[in-house]
Protein backbone atom coordinates (compact mmCIF):
# COMPACT_ATOMS: atom_id res chain seq x y z
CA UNK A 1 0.00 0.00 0.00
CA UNK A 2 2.13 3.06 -1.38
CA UNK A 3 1.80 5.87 0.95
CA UNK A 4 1.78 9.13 -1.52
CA UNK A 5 2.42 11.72 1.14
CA UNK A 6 5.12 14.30 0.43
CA UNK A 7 6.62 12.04 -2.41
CA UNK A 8 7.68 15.05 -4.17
CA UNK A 9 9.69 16.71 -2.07
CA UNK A 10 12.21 13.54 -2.13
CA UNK A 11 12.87 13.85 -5.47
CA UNK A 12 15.08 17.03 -5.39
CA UNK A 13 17.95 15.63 -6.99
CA UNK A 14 16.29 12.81 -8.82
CA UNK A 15 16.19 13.70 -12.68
CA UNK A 16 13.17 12.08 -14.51
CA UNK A 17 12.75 11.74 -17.99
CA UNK A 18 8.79 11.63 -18.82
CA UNK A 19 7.14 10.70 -21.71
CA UNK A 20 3.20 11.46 -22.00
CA UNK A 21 3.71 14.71 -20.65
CA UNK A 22 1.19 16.43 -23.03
CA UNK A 23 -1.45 13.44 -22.26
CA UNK A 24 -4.25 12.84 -19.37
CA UNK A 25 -1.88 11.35 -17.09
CA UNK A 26 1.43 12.79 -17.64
CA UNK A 27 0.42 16.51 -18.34
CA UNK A 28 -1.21 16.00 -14.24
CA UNK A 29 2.27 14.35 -13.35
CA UNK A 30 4.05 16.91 -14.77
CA UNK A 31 2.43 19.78 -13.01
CA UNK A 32 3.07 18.16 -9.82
CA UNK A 33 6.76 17.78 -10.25
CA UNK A 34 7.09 21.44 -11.68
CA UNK A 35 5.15 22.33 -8.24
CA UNK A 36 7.83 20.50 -6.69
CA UNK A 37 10.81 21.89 -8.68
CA UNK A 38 11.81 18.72 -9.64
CA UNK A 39 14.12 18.41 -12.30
CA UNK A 40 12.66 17.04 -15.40
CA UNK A 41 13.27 16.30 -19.18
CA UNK A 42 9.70 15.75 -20.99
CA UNK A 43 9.71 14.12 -24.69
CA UNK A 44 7.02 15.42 -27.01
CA UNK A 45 6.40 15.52 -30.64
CA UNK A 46 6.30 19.30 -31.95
CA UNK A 47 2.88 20.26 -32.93
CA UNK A 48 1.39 23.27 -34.35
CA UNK A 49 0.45 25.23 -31.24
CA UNK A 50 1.56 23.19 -28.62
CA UNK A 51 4.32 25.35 -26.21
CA UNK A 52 7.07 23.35 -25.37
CA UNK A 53 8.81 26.32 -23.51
CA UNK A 54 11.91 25.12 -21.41
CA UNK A 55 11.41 25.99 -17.59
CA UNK A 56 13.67 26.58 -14.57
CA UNK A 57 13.38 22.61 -13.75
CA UNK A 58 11.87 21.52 -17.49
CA UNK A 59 13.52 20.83 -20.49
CA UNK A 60 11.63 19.15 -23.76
CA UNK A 61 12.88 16.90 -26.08
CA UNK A 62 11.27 17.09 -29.17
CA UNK A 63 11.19 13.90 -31.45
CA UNK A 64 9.85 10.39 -31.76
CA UNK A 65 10.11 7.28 -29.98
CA UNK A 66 11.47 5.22 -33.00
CA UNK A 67 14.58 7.48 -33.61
CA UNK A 68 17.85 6.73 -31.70
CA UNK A 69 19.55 9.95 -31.36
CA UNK A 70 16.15 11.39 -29.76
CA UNK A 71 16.05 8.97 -27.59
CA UNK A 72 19.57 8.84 -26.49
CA UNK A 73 19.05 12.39 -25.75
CA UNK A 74 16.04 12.02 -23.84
CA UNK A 75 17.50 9.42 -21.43
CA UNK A 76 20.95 10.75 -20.86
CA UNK A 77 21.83 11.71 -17.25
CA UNK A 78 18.13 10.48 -16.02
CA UNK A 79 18.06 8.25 -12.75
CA UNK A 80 14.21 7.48 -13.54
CA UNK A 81 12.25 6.90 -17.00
CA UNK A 82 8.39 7.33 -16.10
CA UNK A 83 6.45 5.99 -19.36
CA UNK A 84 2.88 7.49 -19.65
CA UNK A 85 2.85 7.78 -23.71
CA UNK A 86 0.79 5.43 -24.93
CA UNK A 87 -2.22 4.82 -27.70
CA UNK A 88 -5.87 4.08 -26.05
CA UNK A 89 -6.87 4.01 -29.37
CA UNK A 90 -5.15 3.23 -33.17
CA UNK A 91 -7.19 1.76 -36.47
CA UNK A 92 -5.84 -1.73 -36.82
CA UNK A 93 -4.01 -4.12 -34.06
CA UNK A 94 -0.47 -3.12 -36.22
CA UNK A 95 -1.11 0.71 -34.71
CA UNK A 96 -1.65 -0.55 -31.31
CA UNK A 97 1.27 -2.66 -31.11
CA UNK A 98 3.46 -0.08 -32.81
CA UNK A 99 2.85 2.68 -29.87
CA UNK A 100 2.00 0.60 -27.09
CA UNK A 101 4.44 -2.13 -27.66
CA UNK A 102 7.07 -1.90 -30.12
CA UNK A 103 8.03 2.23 -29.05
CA UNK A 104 8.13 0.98 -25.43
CA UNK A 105 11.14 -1.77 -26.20
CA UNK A 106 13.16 0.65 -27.95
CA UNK A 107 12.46 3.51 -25.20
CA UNK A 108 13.62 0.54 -22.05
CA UNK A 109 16.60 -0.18 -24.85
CA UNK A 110 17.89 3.27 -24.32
CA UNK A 111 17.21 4.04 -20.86
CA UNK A 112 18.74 0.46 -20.10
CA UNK A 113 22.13 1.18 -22.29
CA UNK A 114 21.92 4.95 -21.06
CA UNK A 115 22.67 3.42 -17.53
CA UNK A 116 19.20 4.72 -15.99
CA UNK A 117 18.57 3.00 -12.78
CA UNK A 118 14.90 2.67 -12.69
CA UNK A 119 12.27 2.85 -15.57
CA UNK A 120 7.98 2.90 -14.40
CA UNK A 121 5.94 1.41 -17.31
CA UNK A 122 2.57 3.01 -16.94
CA UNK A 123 0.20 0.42 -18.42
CA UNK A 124 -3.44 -0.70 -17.73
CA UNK A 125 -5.26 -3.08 -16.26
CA UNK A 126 -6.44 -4.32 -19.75
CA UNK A 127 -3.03 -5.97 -19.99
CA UNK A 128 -4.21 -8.77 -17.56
CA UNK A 129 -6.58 -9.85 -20.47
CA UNK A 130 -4.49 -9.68 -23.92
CA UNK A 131 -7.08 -12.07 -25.52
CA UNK A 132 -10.06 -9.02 -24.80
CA UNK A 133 -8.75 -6.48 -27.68
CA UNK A 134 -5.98 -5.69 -29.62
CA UNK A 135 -5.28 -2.21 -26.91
CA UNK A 136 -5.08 -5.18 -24.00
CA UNK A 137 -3.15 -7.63 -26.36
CA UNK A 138 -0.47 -4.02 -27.04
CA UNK A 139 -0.28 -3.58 -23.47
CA UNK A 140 1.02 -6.63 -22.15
CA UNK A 141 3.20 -7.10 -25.04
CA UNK A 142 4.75 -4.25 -24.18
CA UNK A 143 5.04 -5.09 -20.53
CA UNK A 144 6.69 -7.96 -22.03
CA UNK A 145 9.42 -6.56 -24.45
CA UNK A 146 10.11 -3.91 -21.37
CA UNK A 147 11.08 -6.74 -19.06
CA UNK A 148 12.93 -8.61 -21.13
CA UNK A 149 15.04 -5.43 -22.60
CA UNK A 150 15.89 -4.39 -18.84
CA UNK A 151 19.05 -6.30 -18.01
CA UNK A 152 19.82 -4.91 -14.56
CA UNK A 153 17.25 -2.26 -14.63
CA UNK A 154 14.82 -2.34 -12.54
CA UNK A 155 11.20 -2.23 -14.40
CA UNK A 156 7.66 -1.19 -12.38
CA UNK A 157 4.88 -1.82 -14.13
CA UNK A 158 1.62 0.01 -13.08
CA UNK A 159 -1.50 -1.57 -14.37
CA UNK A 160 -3.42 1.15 -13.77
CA UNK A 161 -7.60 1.12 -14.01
CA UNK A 162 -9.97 3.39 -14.98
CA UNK A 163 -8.50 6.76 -14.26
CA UNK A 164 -10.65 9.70 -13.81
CA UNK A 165 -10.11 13.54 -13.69
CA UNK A 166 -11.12 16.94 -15.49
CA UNK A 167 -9.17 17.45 -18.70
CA UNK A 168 -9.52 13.78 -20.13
CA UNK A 169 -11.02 13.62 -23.84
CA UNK A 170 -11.89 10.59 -23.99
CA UNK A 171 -14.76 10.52 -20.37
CA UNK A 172 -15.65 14.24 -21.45
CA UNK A 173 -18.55 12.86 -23.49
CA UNK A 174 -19.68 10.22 -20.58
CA UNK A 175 -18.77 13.49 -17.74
CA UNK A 176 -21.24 16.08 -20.08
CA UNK A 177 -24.09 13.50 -20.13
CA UNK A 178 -23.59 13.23 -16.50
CA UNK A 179 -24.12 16.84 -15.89
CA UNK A 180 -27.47 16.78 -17.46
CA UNK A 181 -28.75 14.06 -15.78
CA UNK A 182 -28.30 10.81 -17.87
CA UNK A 183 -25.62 8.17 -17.70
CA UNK A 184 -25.22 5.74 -20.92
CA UNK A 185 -24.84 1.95 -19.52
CA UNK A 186 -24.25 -1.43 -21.22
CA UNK A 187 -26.84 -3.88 -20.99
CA UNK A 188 -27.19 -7.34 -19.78
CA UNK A 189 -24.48 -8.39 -17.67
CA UNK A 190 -21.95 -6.14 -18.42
CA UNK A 191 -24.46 -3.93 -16.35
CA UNK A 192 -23.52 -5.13 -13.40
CA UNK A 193 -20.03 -5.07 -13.42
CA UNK A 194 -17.91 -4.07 -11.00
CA UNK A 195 -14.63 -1.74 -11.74
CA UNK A 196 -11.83 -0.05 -9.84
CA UNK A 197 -11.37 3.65 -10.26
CA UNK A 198 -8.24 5.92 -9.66
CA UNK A 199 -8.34 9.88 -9.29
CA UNK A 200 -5.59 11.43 -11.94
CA UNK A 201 -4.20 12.73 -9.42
CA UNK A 202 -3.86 10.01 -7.10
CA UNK A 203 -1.98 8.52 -9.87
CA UNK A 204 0.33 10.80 -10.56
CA UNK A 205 1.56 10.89 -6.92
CA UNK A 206 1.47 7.28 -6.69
CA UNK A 207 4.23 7.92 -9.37
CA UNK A 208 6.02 10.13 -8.46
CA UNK A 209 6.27 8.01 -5.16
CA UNK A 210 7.38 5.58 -6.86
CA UNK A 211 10.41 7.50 -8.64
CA UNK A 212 11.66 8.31 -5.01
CA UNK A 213 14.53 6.97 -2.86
CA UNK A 214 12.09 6.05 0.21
CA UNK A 215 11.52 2.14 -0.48
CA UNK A 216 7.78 1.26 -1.25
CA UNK A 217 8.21 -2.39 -1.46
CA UNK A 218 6.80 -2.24 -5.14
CA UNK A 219 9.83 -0.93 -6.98
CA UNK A 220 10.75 -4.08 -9.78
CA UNK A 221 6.70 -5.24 -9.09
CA UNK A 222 4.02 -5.11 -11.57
CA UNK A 223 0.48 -4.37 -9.61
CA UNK A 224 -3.16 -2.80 -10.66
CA UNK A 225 -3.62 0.42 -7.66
CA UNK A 226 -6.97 1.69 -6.92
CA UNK A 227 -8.41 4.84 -5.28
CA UNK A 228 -11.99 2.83 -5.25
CA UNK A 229 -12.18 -1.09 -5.24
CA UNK A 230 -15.22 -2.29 -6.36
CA UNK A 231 -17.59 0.37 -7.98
CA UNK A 232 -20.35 -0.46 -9.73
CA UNK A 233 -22.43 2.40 -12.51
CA UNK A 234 -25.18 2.81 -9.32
CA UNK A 235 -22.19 4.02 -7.61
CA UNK A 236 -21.05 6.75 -10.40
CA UNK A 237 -24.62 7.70 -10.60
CA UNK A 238 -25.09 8.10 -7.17
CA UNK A 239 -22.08 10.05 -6.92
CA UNK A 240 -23.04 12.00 -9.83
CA UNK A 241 -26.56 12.86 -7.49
CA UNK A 242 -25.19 14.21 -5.11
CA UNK A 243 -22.47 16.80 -6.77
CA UNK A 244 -25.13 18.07 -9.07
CA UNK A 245 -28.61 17.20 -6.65
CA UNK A 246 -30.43 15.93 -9.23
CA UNK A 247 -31.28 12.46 -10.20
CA UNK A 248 -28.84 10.75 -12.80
CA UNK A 249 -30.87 8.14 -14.56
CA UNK A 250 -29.28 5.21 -15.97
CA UNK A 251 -30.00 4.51 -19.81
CA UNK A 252 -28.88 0.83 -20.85
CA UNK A 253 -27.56 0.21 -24.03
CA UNK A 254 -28.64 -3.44 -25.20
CA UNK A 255 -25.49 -5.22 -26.00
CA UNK A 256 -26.36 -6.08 -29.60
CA UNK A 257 -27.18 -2.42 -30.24
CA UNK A 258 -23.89 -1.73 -28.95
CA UNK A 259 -21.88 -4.34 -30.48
CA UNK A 260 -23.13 -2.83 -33.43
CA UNK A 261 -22.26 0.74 -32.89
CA UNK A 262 -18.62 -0.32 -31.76
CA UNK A 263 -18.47 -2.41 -35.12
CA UNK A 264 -19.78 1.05 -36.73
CA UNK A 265 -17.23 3.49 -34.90
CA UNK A 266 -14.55 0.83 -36.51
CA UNK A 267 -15.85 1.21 -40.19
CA UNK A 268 -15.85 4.92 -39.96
CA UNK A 269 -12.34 5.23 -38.47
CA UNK A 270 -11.19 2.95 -41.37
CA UNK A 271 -12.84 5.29 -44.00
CA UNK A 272 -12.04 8.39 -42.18
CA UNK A 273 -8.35 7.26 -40.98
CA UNK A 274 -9.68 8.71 -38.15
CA UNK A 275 -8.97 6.77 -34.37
CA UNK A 276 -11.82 6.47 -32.40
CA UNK A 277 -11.88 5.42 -28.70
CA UNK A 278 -15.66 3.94 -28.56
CA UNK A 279 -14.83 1.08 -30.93
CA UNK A 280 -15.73 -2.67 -30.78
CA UNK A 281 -12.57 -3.55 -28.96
CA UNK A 282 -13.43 -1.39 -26.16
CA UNK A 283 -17.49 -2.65 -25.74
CA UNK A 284 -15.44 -6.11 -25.84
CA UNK A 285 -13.71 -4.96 -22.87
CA UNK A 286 -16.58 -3.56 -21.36
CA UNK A 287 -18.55 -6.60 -21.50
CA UNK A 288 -15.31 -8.60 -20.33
CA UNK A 289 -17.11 -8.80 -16.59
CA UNK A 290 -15.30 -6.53 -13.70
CA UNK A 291 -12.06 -4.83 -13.66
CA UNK A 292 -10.55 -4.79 -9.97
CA UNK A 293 -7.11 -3.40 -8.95
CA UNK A 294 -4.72 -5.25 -6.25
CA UNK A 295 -2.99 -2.12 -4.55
CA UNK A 296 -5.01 -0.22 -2.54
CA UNK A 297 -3.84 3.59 -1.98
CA UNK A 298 -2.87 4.96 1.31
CA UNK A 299 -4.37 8.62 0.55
CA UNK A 300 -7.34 8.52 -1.72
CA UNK A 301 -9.19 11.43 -3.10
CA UNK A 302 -13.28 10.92 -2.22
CA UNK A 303 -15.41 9.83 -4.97
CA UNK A 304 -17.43 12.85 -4.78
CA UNK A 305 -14.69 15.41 -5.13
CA UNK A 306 -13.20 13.39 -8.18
CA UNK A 307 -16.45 13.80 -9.61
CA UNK A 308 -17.30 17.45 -8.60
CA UNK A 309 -14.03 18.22 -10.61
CA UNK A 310 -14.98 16.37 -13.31
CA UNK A 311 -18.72 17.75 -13.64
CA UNK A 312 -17.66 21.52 -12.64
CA UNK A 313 -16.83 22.28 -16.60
CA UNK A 314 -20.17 20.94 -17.77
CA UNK A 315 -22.15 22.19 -14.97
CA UNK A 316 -20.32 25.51 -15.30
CA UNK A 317 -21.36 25.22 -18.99
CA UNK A 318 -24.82 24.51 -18.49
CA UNK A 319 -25.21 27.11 -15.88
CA UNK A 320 -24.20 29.91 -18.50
CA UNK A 321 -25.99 28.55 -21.26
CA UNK A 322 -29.05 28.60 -18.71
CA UNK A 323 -28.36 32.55 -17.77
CA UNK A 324 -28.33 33.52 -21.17
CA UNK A 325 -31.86 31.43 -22.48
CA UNK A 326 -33.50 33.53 -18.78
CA UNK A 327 -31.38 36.95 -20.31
CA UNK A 328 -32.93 36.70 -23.50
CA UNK A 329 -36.09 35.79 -22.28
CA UNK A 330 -36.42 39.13 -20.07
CA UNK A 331 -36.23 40.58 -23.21
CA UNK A 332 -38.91 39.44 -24.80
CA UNK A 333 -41.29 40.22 -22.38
């Protein structure tokens, strides 16, 4: 049971090298080491409009995984590689395994010859299940190639579950239909499923706690954490109540009707060339019965205030589009 509290403040004179940085999990990491001043080197591809402005303790690396001299760059001088880049969704099984699996042997290759003492693989509890998609199939693989590219370096692997937090594309849509009162279900069994939930942020300072000198008894270990063990939808619903106080009615989705829109999202990505995270690899998942971590957290974040960050842009949205129907309204009479 890691105990996140102060983790950052050992790592003055750890460097980390951090991939991810400009994703869900690693943009939150980041911002907790800068708040820290801990000294770290980020790799990012450059994008049109993305700042990837060197601070007092942050330096970018701009480049891709599969070329050497990037990495070699990346890795130099680092006592800790943390690993959060990753694909949660690609067109075809070749994508997934390219990111997820293939980018993540070459990246433990470097960090391994570079002389880097520790490297944390941040991967998902999907792994546990390869046979379920081709993202759970990418995932272990990679947790596979990273282990055996190691030698002497030690390798964590964090399965982590569903994580949850403001700022996430891909549970905007689900957090907006929240806010207004429904929330989208499978049918049948999958209803009933029970699934372990982590708070971003709880993540990322399980993490960094990991990185640190302080022994947590799971450095070399691969293990699934949690924030919450064994949720069920009733739970997220009745969560949702109670940060907006109104009713959140469930809507099942029969699973054929589903089945058929994942099978759907998977012809338009291949005619678009467009990735799409609701495919029918992921309703496969969600219909692969529960999803329960191992590692429970010492210092866990409630449910409610997970959500209540998660809502406050939609209800903040709703709440102006409400004050300017009622302004325009006063107008008219």
């Amino acid at each position: 049971m890691p105990d996140q509290t102060g983790a950052a403040g050992q790592l003055s004179q750890t460097k980390i090298a951090l991939t991810g940085a400009t994703g869900f999990v690693g943009r939150t990491l980041l911002d907790q080491l800068a708040a820290a001043q801990v000294p770290v080197t980020a790799l990012a591809r450059a994008r049109s409009g993305r700042d990837l402005t060197d601070g007092a303790n942050l330096r970018w690396v701009t480049g891709e995984m599969h070329q050497p001299d990037t990495l070699a760059e990346f890795v130099a001088g680092a006592d800790v590689v943390i690993h959060c880049a990753g694909a949660t969704k690609a067109l075809d099984a070749e994508a997934f395994h390219r990111v997820n699996a293939t980018a993540t042997q070459t990246l433990v290759r470097a960090a391994a010859q570079a002389g880097v003492g520790h490297f944390i693989l941040m991967s998902s509890l999907a792994a546990s299940r390869p046979g379920v998609s081709d993202y759970a199939a990418s995932k272990a693989a990679g947790e596979q190639l990273a282990l055996g590219e190691a030698g002497d370096m030690a390798v964590t692997t964090v399965r982590a579950p569903a994580v949850i937090g403001p700022g996430d594309q891909a549970t905007a849509p689900l957090f907006s239909l929240i806010a207004r009162g429904w929330m989208p279900v499978l049918g049948g069994k999958a209803r009933a499923a029970r699934f372990s939930v982590i708070d971003v942020q709880d993540l990322a300072t399980l993490l960094i706690d990991l990185a640190g000198p302080a022994s947590t008894g799971l450095k070399g270990k691969t293990f699934a954490p949690y924030g919450h063990h064994s949720l069920g939808w009733s739970d997220m619903a009745a969560s949702g109540a109670r940060v907006t106080g109104r009713k959140i009615r469930e809507i099942p989705l029969p699973m054929p009707i589903a089945t058929l829109v994942g099978q759907g999202a998977d012809l338009a990505a291949r005619m678009t060339g467009t990735a799409q995270v609701f495919s029918s690899g992921k309703v496969r998942e969600m219909r692969a019965g529960d999803w329960i971590g191992d590692t429970p957290l010492v210092t866990v974040t409630p449910l409610d205030v997970t959500m209540r960050r998660c809502l406050n842009p939609f209800l903040r949205l709703g709440n102006a589009t409400n004050q300017v129907v009622a302004d325009n309204d006063r107008r008219q009479e």
